[in-house]
C-alpha atoms as a PDB file:
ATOM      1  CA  UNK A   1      -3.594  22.390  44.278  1.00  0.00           C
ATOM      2  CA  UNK A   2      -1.913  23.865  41.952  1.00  0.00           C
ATOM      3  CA  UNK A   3      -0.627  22.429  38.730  1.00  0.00           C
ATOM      4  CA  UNK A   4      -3.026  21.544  35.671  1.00  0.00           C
ATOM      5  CA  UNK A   5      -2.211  18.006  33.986  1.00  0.00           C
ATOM      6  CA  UNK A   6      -0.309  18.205  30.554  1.00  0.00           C
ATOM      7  CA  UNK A   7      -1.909  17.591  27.592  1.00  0.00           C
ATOM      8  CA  UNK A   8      -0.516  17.127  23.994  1.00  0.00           C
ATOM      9  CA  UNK A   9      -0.838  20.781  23.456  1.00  0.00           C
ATOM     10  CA  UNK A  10       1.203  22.330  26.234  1.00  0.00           C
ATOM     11  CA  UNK A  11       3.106  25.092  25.628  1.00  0.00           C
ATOM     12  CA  UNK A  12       6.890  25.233  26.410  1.00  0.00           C
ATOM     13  CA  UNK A  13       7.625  24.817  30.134  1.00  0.00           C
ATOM     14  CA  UNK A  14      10.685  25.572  32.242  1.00  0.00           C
ATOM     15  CA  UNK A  15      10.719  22.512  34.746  1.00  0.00           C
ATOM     16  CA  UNK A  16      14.727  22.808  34.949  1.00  0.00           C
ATOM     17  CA  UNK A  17      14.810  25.612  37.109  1.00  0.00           C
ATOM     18  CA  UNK A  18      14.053  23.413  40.622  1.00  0.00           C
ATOM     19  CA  UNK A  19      14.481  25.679  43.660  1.00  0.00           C
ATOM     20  CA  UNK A  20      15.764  23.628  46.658  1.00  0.00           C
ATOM     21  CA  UNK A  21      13.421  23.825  49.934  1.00  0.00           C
ATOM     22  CA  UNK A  22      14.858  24.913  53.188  1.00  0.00           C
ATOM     23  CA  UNK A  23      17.141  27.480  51.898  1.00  0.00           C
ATOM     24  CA  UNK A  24      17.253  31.139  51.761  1.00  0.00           C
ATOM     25  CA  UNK A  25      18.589  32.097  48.270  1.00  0.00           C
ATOM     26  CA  UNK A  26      19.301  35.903  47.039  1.00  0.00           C
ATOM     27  CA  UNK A  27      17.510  36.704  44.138  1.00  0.00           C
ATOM     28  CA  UNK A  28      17.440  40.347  43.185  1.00  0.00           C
ATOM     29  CA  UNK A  29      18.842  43.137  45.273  1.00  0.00           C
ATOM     30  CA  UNK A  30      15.552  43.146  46.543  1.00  0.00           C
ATOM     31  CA  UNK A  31      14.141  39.348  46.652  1.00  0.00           C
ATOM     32  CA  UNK A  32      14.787  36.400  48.549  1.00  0.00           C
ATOM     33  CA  UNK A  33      13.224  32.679  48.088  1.00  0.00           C
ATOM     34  CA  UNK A  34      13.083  30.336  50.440  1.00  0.00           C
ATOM     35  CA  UNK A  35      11.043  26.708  49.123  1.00  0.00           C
ATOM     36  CA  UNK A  36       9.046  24.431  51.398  1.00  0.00           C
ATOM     37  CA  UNK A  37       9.253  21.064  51.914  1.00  0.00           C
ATOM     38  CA  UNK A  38       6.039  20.207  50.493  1.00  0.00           C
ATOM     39  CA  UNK A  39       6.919  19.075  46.784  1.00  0.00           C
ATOM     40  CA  UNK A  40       4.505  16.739  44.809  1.00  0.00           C
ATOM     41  CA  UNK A  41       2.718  16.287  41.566  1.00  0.00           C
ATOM     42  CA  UNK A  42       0.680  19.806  42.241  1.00  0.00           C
ATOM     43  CA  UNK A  43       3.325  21.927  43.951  1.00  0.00           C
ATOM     44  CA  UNK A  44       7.088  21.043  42.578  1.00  0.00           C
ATOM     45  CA  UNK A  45       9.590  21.300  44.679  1.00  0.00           C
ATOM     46  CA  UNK A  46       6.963  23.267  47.276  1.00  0.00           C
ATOM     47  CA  UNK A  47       5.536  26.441  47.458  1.00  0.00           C
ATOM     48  CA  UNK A  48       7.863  29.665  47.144  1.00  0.00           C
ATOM     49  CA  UNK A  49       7.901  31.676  50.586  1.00  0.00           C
ATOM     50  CA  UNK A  50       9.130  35.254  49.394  1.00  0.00           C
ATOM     51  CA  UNK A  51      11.124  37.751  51.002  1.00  0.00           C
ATOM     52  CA  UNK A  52      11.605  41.252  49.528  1.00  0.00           C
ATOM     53  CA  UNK A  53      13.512  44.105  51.680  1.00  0.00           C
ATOM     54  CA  UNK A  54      16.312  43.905  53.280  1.00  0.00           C
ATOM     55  CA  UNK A  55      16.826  44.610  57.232  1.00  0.00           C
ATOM     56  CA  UNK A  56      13.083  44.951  57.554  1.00  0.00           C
ATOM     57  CA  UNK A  57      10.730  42.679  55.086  1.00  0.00           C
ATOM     58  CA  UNK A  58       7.578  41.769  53.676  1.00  0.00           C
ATOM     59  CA  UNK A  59       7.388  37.910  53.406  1.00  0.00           C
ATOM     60  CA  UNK A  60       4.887  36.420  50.454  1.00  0.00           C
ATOM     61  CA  UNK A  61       2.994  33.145  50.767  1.00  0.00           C
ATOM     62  CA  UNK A  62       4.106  31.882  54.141  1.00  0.00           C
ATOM     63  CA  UNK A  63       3.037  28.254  52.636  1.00  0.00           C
ATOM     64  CA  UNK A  64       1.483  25.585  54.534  1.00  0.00           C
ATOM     65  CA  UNK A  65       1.258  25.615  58.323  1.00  0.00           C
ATOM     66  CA  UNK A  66       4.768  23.598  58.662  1.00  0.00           C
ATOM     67  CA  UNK A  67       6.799  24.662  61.830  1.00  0.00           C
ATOM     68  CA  UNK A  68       9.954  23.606  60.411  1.00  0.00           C
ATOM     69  CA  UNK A  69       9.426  25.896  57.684  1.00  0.00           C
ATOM     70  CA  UNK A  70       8.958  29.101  59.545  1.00  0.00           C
ATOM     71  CA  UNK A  71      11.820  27.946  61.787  1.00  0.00           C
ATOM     72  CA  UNK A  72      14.140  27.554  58.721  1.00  0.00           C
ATOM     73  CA  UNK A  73      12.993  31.582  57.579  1.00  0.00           C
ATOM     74  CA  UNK A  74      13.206  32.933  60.781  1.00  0.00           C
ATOM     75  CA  UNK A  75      16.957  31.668  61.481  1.00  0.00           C
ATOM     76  CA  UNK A  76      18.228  32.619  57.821  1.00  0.00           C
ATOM     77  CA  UNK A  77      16.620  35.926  58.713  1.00  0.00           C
ATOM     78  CA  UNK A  78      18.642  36.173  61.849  1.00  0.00           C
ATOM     79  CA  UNK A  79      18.521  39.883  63.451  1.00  0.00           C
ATOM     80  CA  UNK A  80      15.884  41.008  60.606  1.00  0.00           C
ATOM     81  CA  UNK A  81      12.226  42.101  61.308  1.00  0.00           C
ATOM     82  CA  UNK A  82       9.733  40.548  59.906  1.00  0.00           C
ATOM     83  CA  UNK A  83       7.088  43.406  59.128  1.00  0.00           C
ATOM     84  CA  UNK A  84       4.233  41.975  57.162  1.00  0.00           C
ATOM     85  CA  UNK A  85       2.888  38.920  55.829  1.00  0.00           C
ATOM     86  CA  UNK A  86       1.307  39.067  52.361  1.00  0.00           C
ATOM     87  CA  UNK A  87      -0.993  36.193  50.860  1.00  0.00           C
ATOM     88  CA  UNK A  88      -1.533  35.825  46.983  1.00  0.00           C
ATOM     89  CA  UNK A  89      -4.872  32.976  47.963  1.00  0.00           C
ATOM     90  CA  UNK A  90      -6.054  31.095  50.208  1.00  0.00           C
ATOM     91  CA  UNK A  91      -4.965  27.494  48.975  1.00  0.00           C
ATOM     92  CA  UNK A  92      -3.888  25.143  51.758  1.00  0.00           C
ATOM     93  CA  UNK A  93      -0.085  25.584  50.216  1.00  0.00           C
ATOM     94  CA  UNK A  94      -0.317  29.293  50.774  1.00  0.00           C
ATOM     95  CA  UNK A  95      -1.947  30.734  53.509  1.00  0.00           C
ATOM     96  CA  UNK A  96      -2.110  28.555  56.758  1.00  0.00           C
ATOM     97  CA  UNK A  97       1.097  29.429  57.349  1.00  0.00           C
ATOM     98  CA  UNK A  98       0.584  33.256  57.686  1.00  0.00           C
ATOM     99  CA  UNK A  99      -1.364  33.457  61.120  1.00  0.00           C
ATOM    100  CA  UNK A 100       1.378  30.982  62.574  1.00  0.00           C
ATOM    101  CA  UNK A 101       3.784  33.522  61.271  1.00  0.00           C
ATOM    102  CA  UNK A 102       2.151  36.621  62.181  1.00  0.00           C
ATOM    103  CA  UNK A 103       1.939  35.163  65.811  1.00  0.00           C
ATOM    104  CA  UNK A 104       5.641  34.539  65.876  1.00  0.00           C
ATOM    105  CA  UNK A 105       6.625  38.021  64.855  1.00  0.00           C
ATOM    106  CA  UNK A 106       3.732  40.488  65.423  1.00  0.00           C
ATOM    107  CA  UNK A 107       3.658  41.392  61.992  1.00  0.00           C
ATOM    108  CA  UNK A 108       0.179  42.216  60.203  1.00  0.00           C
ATOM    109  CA  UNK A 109      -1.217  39.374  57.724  1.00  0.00           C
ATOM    110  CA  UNK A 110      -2.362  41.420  54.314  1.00  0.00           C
ATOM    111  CA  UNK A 111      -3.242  40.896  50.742  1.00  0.00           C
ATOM    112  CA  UNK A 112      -6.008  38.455  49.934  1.00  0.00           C
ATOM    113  CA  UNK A 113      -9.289  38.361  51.656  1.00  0.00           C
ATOM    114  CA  UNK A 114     -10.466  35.297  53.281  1.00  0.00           C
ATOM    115  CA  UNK A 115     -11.595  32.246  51.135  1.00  0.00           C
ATOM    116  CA  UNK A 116     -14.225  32.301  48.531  1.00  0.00           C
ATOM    117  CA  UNK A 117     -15.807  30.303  45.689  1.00  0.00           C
ATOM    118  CA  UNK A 118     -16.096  31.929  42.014  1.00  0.00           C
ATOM    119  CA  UNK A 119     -19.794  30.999  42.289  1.00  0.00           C
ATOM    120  CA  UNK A 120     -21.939  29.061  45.095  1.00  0.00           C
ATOM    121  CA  UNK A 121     -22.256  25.609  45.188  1.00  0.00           C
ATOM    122  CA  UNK A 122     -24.634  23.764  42.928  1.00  0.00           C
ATOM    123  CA  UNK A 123     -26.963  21.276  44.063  1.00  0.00           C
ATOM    124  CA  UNK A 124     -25.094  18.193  45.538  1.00  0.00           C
ATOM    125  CA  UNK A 125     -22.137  19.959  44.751  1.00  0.00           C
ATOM    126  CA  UNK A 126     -19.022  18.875  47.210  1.00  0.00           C
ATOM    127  CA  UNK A 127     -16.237  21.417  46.891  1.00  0.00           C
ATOM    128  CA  UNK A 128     -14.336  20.073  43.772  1.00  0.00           C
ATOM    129  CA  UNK A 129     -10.892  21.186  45.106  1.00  0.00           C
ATOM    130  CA  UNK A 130     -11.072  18.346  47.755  1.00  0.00           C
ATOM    131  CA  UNK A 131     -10.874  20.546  50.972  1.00  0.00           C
ATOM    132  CA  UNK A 132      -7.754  22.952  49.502  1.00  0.00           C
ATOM    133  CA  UNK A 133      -9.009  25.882  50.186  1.00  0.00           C
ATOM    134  CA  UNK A 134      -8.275  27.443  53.670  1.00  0.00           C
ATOM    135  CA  UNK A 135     -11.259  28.651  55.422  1.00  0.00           C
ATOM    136  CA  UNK A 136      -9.658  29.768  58.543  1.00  0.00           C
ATOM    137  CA  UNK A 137      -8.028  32.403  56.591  1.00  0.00           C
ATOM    138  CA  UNK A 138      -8.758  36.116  58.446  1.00  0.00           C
ATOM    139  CA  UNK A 139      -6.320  38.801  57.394  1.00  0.00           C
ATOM    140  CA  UNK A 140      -5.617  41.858  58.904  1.00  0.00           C
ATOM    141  CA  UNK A 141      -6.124  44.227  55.872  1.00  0.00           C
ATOM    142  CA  UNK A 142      -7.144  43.364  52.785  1.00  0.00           C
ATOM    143  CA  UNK A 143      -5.761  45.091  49.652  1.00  0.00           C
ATOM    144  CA  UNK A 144      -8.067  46.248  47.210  1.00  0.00           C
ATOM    145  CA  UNK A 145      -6.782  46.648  43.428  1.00  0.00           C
ATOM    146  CA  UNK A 146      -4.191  49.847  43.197  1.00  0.00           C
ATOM    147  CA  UNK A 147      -3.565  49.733  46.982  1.00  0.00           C
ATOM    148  CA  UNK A 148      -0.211  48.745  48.312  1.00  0.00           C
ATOM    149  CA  UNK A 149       2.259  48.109  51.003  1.00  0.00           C
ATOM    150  CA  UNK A 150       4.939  50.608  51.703  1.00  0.00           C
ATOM    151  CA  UNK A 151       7.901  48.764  52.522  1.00  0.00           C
ATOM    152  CA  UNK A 152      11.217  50.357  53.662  1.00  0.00           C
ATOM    153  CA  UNK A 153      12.679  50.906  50.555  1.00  0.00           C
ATOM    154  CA  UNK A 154       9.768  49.160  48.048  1.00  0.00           C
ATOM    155  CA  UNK A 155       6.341  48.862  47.723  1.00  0.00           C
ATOM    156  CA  UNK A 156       3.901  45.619  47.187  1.00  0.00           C
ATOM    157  CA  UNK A 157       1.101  46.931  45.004  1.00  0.00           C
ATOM    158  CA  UNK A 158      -2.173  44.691  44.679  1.00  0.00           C
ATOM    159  CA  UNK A 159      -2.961  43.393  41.338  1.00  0.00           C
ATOM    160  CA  UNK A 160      -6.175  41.271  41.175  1.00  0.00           C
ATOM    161  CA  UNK A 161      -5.843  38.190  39.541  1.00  0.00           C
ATOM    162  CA  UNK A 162      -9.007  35.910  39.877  1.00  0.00           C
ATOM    163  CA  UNK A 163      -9.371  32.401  38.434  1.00  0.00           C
ATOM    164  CA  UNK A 164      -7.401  30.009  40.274  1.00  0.00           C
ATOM    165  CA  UNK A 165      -9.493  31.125  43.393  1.00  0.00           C
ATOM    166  CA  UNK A 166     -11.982  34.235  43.662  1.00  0.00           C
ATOM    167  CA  UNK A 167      -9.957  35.968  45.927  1.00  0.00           C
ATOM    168  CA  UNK A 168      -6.376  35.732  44.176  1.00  0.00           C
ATOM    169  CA  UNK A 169      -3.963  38.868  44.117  1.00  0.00           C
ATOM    170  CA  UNK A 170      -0.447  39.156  42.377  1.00  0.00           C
ATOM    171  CA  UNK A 171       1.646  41.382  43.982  1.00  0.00           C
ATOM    172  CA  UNK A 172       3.769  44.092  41.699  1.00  0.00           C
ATOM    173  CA  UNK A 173       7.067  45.536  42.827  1.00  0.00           C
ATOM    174  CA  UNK A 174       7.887  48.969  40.856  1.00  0.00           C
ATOM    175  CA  UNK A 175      11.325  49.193  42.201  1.00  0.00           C
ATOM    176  CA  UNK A 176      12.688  46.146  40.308  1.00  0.00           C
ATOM    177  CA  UNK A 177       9.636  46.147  37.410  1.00  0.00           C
ATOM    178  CA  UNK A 178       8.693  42.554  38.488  1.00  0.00           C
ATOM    179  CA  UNK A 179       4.883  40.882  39.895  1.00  0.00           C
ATOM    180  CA  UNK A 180       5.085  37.831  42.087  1.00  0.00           C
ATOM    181  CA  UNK A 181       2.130  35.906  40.164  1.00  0.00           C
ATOM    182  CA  UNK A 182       0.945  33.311  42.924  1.00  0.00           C
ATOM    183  CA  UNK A 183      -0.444  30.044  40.890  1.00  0.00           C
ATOM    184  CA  UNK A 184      -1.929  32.583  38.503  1.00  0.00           C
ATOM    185  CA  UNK A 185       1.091  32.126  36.192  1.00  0.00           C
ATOM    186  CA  UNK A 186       3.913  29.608  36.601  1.00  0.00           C
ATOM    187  CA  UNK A 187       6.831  28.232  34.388  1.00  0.00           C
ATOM    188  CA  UNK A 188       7.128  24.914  35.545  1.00  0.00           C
ATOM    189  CA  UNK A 189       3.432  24.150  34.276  1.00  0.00           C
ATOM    190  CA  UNK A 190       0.291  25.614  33.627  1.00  0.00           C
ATOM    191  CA  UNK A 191      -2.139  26.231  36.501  1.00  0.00           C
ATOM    192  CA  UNK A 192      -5.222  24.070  37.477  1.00  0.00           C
ATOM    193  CA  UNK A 193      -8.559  26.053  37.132  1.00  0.00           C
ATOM    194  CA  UNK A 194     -11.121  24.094  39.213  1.00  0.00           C
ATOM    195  CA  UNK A 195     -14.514  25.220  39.856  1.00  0.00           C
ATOM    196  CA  UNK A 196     -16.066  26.020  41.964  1.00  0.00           C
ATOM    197  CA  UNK A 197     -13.135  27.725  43.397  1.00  0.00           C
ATOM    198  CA  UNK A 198     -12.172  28.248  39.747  1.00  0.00           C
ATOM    199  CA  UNK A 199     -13.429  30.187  37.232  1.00  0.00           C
ATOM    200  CA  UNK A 200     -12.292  29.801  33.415  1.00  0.00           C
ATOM    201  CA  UNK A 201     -13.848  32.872  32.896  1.00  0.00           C
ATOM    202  CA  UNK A 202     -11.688  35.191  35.270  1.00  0.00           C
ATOM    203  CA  UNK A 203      -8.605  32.956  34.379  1.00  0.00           C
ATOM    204  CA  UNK A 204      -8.792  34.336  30.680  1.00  0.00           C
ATOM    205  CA  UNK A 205      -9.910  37.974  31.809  1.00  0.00           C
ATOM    206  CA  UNK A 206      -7.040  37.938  34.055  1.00  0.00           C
ATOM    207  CA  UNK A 207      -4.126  37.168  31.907  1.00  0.00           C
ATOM    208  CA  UNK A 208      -5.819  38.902  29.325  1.00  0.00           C
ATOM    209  CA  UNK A 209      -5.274  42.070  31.989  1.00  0.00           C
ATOM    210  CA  UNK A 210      -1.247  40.768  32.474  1.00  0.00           C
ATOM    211  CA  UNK A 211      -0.821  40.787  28.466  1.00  0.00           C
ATOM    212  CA  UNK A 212      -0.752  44.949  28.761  1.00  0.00           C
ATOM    213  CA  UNK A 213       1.502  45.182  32.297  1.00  0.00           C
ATOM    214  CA  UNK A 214       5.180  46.526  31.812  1.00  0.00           C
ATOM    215  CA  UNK A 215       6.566  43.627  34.212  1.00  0.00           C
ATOM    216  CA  UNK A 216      10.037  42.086  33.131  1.00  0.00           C
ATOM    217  CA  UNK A 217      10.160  38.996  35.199  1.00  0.00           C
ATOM    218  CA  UNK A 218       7.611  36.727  37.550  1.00  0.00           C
ATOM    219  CA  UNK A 219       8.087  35.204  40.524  1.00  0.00           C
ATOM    220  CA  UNK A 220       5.506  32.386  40.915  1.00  0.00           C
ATOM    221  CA  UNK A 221       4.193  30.419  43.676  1.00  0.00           C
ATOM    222  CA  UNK A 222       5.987  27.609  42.534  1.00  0.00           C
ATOM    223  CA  UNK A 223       9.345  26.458  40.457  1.00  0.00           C
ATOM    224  CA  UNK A 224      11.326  29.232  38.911  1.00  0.00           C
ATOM    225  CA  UNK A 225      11.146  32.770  37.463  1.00  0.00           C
ATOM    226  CA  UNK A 226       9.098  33.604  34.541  1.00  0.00           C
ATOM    227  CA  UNK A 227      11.274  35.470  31.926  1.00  0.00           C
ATOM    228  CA  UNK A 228       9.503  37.599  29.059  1.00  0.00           C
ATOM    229  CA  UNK A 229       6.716  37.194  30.693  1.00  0.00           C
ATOM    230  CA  UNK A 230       4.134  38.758  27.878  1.00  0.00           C
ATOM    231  CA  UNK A 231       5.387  36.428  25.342  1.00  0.00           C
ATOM    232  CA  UNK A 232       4.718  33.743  28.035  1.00  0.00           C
ATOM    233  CA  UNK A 233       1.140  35.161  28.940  1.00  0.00           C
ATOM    234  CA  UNK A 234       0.194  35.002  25.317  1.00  0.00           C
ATOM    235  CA  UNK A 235       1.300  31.556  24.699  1.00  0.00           C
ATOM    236  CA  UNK A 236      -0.766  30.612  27.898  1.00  0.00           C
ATOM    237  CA  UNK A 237      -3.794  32.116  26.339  1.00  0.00           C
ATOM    238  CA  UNK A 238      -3.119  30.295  22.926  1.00  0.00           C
ATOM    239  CA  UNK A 239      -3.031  26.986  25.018  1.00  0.00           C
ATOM    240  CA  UNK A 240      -6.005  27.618  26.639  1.00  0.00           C
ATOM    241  CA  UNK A 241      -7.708  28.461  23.521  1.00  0.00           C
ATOM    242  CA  UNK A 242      -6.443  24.726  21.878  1.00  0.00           C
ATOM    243  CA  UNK A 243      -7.967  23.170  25.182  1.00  0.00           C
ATOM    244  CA  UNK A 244     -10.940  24.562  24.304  1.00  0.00           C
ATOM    245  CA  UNK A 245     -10.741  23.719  20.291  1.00  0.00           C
ATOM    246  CA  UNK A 246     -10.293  20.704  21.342  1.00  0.00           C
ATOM    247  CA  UNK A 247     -13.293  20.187  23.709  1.00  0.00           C
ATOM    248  CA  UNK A 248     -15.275  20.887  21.310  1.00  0.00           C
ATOM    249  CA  UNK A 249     -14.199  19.112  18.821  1.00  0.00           C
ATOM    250  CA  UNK A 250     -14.435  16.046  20.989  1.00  0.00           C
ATOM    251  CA  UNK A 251     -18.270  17.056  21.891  1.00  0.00           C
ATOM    252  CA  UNK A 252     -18.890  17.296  17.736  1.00  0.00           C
ATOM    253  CA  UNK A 253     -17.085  13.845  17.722  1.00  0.00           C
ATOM    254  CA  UNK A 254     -20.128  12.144  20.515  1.00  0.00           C
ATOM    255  CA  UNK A 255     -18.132  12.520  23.966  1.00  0.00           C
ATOM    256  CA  UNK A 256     -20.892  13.645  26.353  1.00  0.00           C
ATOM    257  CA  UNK A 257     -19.215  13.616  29.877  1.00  0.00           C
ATOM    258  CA  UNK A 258     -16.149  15.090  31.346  1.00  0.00           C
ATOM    259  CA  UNK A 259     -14.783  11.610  31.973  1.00  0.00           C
ATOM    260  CA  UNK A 260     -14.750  10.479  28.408  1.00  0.00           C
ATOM    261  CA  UNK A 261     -13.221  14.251  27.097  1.00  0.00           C
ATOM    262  CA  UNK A 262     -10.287  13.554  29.650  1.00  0.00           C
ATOM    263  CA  UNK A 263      -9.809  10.306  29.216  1.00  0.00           C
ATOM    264  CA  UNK A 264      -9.297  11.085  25.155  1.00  0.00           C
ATOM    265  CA  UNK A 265      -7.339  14.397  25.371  1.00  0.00           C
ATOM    266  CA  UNK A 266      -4.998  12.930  28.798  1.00  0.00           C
ATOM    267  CA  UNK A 267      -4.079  10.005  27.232  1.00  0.00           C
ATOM    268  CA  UNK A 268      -1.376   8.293  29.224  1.00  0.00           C
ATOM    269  CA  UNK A 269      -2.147  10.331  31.782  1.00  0.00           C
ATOM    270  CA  UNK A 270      -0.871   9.067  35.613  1.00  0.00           C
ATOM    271  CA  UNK A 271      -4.828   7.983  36.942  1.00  0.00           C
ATOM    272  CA  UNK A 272      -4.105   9.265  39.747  1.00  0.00           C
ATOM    273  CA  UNK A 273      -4.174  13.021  37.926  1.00  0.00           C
ATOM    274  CA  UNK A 274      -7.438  12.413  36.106  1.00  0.00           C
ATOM    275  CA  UNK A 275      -9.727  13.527  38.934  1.00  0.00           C
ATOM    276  CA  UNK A 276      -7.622  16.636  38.302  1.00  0.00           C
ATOM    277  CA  UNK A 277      -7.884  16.585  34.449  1.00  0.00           C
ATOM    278  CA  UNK A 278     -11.698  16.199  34.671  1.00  0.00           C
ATOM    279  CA  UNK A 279     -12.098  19.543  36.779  1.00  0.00           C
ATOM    280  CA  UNK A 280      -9.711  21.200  33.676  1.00  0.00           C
ATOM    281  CA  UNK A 281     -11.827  19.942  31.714  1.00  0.00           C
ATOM    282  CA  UNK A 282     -15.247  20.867  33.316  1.00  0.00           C
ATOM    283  CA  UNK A 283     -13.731  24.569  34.063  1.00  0.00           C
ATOM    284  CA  UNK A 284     -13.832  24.685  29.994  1.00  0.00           C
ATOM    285  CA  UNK A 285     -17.330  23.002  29.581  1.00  0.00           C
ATOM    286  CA  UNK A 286     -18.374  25.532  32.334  1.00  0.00           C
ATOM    287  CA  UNK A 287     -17.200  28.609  30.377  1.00  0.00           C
ATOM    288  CA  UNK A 288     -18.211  27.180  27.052  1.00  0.00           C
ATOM    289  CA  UNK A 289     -21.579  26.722  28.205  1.00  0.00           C
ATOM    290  CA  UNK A 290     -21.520  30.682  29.538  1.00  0.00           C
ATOM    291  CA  UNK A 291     -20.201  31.705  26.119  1.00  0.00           C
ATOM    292  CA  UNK A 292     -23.232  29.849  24.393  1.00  0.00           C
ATOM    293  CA  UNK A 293     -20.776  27.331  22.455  1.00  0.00           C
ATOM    294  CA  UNK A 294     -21.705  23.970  24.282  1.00  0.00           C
ATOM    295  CA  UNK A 295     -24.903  22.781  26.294  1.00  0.00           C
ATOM    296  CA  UNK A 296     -26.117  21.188  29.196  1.00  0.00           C
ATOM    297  CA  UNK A 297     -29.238  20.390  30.904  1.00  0.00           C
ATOM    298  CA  UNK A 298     -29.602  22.699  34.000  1.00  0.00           C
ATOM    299  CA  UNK A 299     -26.455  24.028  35.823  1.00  0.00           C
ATOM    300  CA  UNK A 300     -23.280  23.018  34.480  1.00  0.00           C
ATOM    301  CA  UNK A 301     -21.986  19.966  36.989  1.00  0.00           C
ATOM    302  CA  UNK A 302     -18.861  18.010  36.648  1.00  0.00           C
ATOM    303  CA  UNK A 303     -21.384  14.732  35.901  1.00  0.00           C
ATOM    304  CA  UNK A 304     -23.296  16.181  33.632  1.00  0.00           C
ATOM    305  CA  UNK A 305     -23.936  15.694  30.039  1.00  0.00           C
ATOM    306  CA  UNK A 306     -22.530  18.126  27.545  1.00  0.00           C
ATOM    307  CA  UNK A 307     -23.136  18.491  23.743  1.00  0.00           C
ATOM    308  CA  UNK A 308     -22.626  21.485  21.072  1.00  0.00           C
ATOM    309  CA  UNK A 309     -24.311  24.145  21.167  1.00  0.00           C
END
């Protein structure tokens, strides 16, 4: 799961820029794209499978374990070797295809460790991103912040970015001054924060971290490249902070629950995105509550009760 329903406030988005699945498209001297065919509401046109090197490669986000997929990368590939596997999280449009791959080709998985929540599960607590995460996950190596893959000719160095999941890296490539962002930060939308995978609370800290890297472009899990990316970072940050202006001002207004905040700020919203616009809306309550600017009886929950502070 990836995208975060729109609300009146979102910022500018790029949603023209639609990369076509099944084909392997030169990017950069260095970067490749191929798209898999898993488009929908949460993933665009599907989840961006990377390739950066040339003769002998590091792919990035394998995507979802689809056969036809790996088939498609492997024969645009042709004669080149396939010589690690690198995995931004462990959502089920990420990941499951990277052990698959690694089987195929004998190349090492790397990057993100395997699945984990941004806190435990409360008390009658289901897992809120309805079974997306993938638990199977087991990576070779995992890269801690700083550390890096030496490609032939480029490196893949680790950047943490927590708050979509726990366990999320972005991946920086020095030789062409760019970061391939996973879900962390997209132009087609904004990204879905969701606990208890998600945490509101690393999702600021993290592109709060971005704001100060020298990165000119970002390639994102999904849709299209992010261009000035700082400019976009802060005006991700600013939309987060309206979100949250406007949570509260609905709690000062007498809206209690997470259902009756969504239902008010996603107006018009497709129902079938409103389980998803609750768990936006809860990963704000939940961070609210942290900072001491909204209340709840016990734990935060996603059917609770909320007021102000």
């Amino acid at each position: 799961m990836t995208r975060d329903p729109p609300m009146s406030d979102d910022l500018t988005l790029d949603t023209a820029d639609r990369p076509t699945p099944g084909v392997l498209a030169d990017l950069t001297p260095l970067v490749r794209r191929i798209v898999a065919p898993n488009g929908g509401p949460f993933t665009f046109t599907g989840t961006c499978t990377y390739v950066v090197g040339r003769g002998e490669v590091a792919v990035i986000d394998p995507g979802p374990d689809l056969p036809a997929h790996r088939a498609a990368l492997r024969a645009a590939l042709g004669d080149e070797r396939i010589a690690a596997i690198l995995v931004t999280h462990t959502h089920r449009d990420h990941s499951p295809g990277a052990r698959p791959l690694a089987e195929e080709t004998g190349a090492p998985v790397i990057g993100c460790g395997p699945h984990r929540r941004s806190r435990p599960l409360a008390a009658g607590e289901s897992d809120s991103m309805e079974g997306s995460g993938d638990l199977a996950h087991r990576p070779d190596r995992v890269l801690a912040d700083g550390e890096a893959y030496e490609g032939r000719g480029f490196r893949l160095v680790a950047v943490p970015t927590p708050g979509h999941t726990a366990n999320h890296l972005a991946f920086a490539l020095p030789e062409e001054n760019a970061l391939f962002s996973g879900d962390h930060v997209m132009a087609w939308s904004t990204t879905i924060v969701a606990p208890p995978d998600g945490s509101m609370g690393a999702f600021m800290a993290s592109l709060d971290a971005l704001r100060t890297r020298p990165e000119g472009v970002y390639w994102p899990g999904h849709g299209g490249p992010v261009r000035d990316p700082q400019r976009f970072v802060r005006a991700l940050i600013g939309h987060r902070r309206a979100r949250e202006a406007a949570i509260l001002a609905r709690l000062a207004g007498g809206d209690r629950t997470t259902e009756a905040i969504a239902a008010a700020l996603y107006a018009g919203l497709n129902p079938a995105l409103l389980p998803a616009a609750r768990l936006s809306v809860f990963a704000h309550l939940e961070d609210l509550v942290a900072q001491g600017r909204a209340a709840t009886d016990g734990a935060p929950d996603v059917a609770g009760e909320y007021r102000p502070a």
